[in-house]
Each structure stands twice: as structure tokens, then as C-alpha cells.
N, C-alpha and C. Protein backbone atom coordinates (compact mmCIF):
# COMPACT_ATOMS: atom_id res chain seq x y z
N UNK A 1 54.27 -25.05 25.37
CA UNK A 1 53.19 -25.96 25.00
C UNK A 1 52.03 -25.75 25.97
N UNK A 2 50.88 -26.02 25.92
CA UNK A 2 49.61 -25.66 26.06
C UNK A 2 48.66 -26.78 26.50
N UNK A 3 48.26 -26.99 27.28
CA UNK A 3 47.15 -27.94 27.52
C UNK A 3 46.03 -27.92 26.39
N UNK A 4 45.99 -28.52 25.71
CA UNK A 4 44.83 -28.30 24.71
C UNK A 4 43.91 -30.08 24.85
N UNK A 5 42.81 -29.54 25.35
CA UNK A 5 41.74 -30.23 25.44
C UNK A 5 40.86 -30.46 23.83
N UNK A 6 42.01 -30.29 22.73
CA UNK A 6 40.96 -29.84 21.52
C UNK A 6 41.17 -31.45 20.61
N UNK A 7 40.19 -31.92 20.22
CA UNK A 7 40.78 -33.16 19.23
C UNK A 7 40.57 -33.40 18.11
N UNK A 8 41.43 -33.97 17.09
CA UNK A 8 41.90 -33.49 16.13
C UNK A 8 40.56 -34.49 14.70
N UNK A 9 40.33 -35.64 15.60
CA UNK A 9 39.21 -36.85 15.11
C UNK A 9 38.47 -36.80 15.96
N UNK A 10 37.10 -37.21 15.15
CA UNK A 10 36.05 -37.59 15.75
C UNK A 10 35.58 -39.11 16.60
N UNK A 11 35.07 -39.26 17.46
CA UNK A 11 35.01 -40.69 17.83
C UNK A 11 33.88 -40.90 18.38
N UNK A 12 33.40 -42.26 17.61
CA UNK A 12 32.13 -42.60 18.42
C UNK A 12 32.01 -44.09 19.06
N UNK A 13 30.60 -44.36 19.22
CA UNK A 13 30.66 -45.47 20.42
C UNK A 13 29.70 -46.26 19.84
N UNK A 14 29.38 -47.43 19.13
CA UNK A 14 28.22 -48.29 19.44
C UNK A 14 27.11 -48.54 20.77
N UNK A 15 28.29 -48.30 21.76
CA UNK A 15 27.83 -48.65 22.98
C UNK A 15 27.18 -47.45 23.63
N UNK A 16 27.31 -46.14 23.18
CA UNK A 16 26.61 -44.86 23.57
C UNK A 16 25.67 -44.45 22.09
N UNK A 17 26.09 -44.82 21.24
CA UNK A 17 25.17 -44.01 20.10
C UNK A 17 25.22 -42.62 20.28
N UNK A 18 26.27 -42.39 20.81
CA UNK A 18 26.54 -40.18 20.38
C UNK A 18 27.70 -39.79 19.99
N UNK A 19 27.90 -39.22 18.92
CA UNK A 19 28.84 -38.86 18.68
C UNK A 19 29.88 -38.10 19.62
N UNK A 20 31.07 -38.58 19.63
CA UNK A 20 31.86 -38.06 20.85
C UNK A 20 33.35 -37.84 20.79
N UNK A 21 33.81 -36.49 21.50
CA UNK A 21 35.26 -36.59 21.17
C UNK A 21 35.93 -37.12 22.86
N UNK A 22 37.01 -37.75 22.59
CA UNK A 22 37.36 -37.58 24.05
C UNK A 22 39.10 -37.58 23.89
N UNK A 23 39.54 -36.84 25.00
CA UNK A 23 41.09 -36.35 24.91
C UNK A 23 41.55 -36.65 26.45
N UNK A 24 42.84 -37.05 26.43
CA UNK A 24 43.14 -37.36 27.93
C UNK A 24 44.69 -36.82 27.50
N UNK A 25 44.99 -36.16 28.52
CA UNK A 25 46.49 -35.34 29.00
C UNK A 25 46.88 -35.80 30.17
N UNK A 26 48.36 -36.18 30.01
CA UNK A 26 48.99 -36.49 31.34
C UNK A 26 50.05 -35.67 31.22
N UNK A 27 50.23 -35.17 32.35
CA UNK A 27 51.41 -34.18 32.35
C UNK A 27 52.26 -34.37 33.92
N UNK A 28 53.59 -34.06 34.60
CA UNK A 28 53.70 -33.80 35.79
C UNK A 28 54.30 -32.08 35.87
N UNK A 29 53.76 -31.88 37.48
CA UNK A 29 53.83 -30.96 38.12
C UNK A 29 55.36 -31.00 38.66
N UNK A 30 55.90 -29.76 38.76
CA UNK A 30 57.15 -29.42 40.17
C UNK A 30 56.67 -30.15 41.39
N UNK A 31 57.20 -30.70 42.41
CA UNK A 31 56.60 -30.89 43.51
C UNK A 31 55.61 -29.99 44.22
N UNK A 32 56.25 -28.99 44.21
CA UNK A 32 55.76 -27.30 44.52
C UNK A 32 54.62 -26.96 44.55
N UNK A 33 54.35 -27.03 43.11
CA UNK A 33 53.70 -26.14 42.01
C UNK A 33 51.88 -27.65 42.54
N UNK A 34 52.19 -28.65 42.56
CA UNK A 34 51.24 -29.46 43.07
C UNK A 34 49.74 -29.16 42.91
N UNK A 35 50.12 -28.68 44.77
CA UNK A 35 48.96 -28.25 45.49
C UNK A 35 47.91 -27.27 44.35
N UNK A 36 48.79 -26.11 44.10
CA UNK A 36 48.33 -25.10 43.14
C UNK A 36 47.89 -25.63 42.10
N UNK A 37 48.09 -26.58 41.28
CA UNK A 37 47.27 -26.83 40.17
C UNK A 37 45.96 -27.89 40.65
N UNK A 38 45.85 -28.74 41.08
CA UNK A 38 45.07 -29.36 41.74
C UNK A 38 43.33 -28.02 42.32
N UNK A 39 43.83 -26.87 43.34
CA UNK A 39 43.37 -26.07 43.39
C UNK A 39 42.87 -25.22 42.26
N UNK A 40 43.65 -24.59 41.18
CA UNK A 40 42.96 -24.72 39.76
C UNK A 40 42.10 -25.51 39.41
N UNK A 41 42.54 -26.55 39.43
CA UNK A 41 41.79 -27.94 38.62
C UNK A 41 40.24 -27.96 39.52
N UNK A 42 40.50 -27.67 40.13
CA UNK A 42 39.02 -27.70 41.74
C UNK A 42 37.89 -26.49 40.65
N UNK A 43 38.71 -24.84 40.84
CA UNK A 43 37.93 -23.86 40.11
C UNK A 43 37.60 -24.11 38.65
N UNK A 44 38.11 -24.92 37.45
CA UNK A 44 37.46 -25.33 36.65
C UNK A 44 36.43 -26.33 37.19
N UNK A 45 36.29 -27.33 37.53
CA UNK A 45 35.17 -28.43 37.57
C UNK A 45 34.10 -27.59 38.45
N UNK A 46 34.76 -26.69 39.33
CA UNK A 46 33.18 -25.78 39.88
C UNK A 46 32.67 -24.86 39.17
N UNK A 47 33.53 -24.09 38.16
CA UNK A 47 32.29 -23.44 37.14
C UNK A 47 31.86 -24.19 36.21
N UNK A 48 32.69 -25.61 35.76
CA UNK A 48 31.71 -26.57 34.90
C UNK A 48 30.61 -26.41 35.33
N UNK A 49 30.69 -27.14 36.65
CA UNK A 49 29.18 -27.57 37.76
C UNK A 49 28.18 -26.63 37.76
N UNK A 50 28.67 -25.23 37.89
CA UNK A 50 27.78 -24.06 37.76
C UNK A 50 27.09 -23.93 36.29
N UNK A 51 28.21 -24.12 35.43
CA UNK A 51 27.37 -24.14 34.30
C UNK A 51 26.27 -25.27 33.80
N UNK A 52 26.07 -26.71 34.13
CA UNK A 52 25.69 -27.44 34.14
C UNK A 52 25.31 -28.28 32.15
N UNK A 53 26.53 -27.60 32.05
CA UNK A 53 26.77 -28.23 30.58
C UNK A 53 26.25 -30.24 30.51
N UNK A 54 25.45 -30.17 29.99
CA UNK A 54 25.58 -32.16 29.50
C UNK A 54 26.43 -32.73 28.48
N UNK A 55 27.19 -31.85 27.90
CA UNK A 55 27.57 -32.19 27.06
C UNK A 55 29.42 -32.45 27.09
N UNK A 56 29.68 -32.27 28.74
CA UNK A 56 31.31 -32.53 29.09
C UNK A 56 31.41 -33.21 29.84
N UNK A 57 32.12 -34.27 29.91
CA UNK A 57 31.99 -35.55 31.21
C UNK A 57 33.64 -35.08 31.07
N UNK A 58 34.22 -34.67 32.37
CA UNK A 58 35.74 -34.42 32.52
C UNK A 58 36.08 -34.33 33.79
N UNK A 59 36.52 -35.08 33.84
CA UNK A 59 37.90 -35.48 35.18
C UNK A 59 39.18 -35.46 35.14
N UNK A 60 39.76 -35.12 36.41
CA UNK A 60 40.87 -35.23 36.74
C UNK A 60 41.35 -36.10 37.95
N UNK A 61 42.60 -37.27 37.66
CA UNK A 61 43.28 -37.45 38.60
C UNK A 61 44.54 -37.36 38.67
N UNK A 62 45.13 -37.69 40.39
CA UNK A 62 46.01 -37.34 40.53
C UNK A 62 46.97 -38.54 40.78
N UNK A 63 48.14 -38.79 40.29
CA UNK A 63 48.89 -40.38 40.49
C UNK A 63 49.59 -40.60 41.88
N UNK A 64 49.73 -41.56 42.36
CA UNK A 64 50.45 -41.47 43.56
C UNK A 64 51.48 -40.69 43.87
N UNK A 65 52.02 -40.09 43.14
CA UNK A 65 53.70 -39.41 42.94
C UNK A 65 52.83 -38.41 43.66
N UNK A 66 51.97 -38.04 43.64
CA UNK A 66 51.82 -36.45 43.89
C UNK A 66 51.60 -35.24 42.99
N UNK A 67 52.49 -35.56 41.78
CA UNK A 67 52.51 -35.12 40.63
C UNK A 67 52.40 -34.75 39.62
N UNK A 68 51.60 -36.03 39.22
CA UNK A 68 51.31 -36.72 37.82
C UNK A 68 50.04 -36.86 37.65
N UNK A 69 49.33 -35.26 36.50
CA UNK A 69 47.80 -35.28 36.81
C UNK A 69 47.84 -36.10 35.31
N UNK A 70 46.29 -36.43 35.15
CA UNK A 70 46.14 -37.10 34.11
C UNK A 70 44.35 -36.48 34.04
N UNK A 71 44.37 -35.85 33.22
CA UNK A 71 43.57 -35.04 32.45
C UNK A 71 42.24 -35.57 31.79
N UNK A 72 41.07 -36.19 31.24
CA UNK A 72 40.40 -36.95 30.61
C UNK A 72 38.77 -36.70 30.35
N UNK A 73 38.58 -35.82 29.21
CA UNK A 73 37.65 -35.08 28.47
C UNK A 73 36.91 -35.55 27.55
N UNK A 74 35.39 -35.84 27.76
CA UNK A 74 34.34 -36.29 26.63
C UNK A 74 33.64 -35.67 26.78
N UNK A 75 33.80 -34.87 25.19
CA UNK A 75 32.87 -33.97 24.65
C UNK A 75 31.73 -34.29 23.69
N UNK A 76 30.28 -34.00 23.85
CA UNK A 76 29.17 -35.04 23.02
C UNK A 76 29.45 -33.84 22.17
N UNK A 77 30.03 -32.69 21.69
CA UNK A 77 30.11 -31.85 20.42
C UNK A 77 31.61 -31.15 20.36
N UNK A 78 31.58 -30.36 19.55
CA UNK A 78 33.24 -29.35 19.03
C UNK A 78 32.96 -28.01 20.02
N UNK A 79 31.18 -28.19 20.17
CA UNK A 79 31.08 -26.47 20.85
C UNK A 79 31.43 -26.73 22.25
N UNK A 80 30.70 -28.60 22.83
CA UNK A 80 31.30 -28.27 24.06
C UNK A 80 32.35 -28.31 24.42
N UNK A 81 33.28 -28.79 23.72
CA UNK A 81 35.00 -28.54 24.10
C UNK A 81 35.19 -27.48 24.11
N UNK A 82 34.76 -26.48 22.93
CA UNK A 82 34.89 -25.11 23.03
C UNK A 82 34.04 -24.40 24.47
N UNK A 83 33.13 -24.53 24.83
CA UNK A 83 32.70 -24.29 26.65
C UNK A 83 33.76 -24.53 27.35
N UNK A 84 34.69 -25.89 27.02
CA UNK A 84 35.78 -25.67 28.42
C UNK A 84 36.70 -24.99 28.18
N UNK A 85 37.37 -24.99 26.81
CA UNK A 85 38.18 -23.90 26.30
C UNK A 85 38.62 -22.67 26.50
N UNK A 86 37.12 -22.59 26.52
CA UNK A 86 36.68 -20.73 26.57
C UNK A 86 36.47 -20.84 28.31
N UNK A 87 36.30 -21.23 29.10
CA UNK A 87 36.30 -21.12 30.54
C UNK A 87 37.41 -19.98 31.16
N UNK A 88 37.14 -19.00 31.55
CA UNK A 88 38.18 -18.30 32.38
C UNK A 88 38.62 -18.57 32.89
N UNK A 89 38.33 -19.64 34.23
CA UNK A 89 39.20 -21.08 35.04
C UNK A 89 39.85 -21.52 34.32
N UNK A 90 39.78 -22.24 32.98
CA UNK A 90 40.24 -23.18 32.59
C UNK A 90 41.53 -22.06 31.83
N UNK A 91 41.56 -20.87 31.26
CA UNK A 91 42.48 -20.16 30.43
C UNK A 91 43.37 -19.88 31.46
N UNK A 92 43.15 -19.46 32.80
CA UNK A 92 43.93 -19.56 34.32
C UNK A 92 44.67 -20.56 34.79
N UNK A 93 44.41 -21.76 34.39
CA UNK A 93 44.73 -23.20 34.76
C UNK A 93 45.65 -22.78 33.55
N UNK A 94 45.51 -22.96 32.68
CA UNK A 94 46.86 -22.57 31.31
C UNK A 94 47.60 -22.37 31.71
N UNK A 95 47.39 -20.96 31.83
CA UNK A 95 48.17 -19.86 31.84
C UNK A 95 49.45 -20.09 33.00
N UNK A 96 49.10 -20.11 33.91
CA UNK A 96 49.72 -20.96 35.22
C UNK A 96 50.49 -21.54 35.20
N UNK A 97 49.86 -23.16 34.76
CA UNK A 97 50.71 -24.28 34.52
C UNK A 97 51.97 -24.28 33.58
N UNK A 98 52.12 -23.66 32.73
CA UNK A 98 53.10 -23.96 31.91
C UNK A 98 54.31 -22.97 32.07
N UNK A 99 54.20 -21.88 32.65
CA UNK A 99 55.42 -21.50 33.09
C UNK A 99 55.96 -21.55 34.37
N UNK A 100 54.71 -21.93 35.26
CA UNK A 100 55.07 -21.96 36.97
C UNK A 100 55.39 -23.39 36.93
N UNK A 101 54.63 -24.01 36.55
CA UNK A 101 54.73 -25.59 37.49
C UNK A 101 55.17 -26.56 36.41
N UNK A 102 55.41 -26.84 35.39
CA UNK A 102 55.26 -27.96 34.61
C UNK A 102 56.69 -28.65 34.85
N UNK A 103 56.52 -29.98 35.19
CA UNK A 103 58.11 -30.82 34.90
C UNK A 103 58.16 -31.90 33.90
N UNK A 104 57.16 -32.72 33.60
CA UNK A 104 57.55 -33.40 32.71
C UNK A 104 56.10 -32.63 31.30
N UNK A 105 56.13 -32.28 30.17
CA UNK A 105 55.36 -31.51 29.40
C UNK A 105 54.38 -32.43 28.75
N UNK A 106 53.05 -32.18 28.82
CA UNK A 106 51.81 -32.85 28.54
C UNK A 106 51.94 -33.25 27.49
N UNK A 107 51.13 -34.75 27.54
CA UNK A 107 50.99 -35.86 26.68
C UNK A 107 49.68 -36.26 26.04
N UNK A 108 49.27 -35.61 24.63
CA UNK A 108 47.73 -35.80 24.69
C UNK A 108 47.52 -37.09 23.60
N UNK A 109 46.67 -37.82 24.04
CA UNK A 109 45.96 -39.30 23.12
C UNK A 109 44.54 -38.27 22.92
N UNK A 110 44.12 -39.47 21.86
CA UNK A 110 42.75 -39.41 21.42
C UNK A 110 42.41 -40.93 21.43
N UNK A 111 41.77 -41.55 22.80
CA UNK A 111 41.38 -42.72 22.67
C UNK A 111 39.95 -42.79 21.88
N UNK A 112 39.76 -43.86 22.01
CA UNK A 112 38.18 -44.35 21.44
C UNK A 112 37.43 -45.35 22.81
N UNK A 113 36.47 -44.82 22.93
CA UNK A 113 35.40 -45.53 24.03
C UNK A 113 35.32 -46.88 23.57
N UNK A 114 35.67 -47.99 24.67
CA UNK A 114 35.00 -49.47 23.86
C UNK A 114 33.59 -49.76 25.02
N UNK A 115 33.66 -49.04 26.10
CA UNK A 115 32.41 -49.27 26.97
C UNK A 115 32.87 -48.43 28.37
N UNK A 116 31.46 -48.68 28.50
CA UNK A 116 31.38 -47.50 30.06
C UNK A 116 30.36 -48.25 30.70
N UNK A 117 30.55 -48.15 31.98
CA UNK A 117 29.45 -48.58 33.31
C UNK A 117 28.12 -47.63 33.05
N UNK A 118 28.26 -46.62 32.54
CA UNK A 118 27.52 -45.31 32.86
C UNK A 118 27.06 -44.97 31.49
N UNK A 119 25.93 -44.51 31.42
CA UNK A 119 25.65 -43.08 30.03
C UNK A 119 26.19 -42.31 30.32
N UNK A 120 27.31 -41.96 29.05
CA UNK A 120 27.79 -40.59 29.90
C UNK A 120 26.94 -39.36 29.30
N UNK A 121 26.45 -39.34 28.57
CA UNK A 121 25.72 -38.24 27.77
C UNK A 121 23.99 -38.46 28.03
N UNK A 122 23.71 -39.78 28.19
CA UNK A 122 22.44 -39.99 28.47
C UNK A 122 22.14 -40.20 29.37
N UNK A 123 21.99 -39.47 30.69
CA UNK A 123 21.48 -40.09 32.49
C UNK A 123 20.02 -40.62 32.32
């Protein structure tokens, strides 16, 4: 199984007025294997940053266990999911994770936004 950042419905917001997908994955790591994905997870969000896409608001955290990342992606289109998709970091982070490190196997929702502190699409 595969980290797939891809979602399957569309979702939008009253409270943003943009059309938006958003996907959140929780998965855990080997103890091990940790550090190393975390470090992945670092080289995707720095070629995001380089690329300076507006159209991906995506984070990652990490749960107290040490372990237990939890994944969480809003895309204002289908192409920009496809930007993180297509990321060489991010096909590395794949590639990686699922035969080196994975212990418990990723869990993906498709929530719906009911509000945010922030624009995420509109600064």
C-alpha cells in the first residue's frame, strides 16, 4: 500500500469560497525507521518551499509515540495534488516508507473544512 495523497471527492468551504480537496494519512513508523522518515518528510516540504506552489497547504505531524505521523493535505486544485505527487522527494518518501519502515499501514479520510483561523489559499 502506498501513501496516496490523491482524493477521491471534491470538497469545499463556505468559509474559504475555493474549491478544495483535502486528505489526511496517519500511519506508524518501526521505531527505527522514525528518524528517517521524518528526514524525508523535511526534503519534501523543502522542495514544496522551493517551489512556492499556493495552491498546497500540507503538513506533517508527529504523535508523542515517536511514531505515529499523521499526514494532512489541502489542495485548491487536482493539478496541485498532482505537484506533490509528482515530487521526486515525495516518490522517495514512498518508495522508502513502505518497505523499510511501516508498522501500523496508512489510514486515509477525506475530511471537509468547517473553519480555519487562516486563508489558506487566500493570504
Amino acid at each position: 500500500m502506498r501513501i496516496s495523497l490523491s482524493s477521491r471527492a471534491p470538497q469545499s468551504s463556505n468559509l474559504n469560497s475555493v474549491f478544495m480537496k483535502i486528505v489526511k494519512v496517519t500511519y506508524s513508523t518501526k521505531p527505527a525507521y522514525a528518524e528517517k522518515n521524518a528526514e524525508n518528510i523535511r526534503n519534501v516540504m523543502n522542495d514544496l518551499r522551493q517551489l512556492g506552489s499556493t495552491g498546497i497547504f500540507y503538513h506533517v505531524c508527529l504523535s508523542p509515540d515517536g511514531k505515529t505521523f499523521t499526514h494532512t493535505a489541502f489542495f485548491k486544485s487536482d493539478e496541485d495534488r498532482k505537484i506533490l505527487n509528482d515530487l521526486p522527494s515525495f516518490k522517495r518518501f514512498q518508495e522508502q516508507l513502505m518497505p523499510l519502515g511501516v508498522e501500523v499501514s496508512p489510514q486515509q479520510e477525506l475530511p471537509t473544512l468547517v473553519g480555519s483561523s487562516v486563508d489558506i489559499f487566500n493570504p
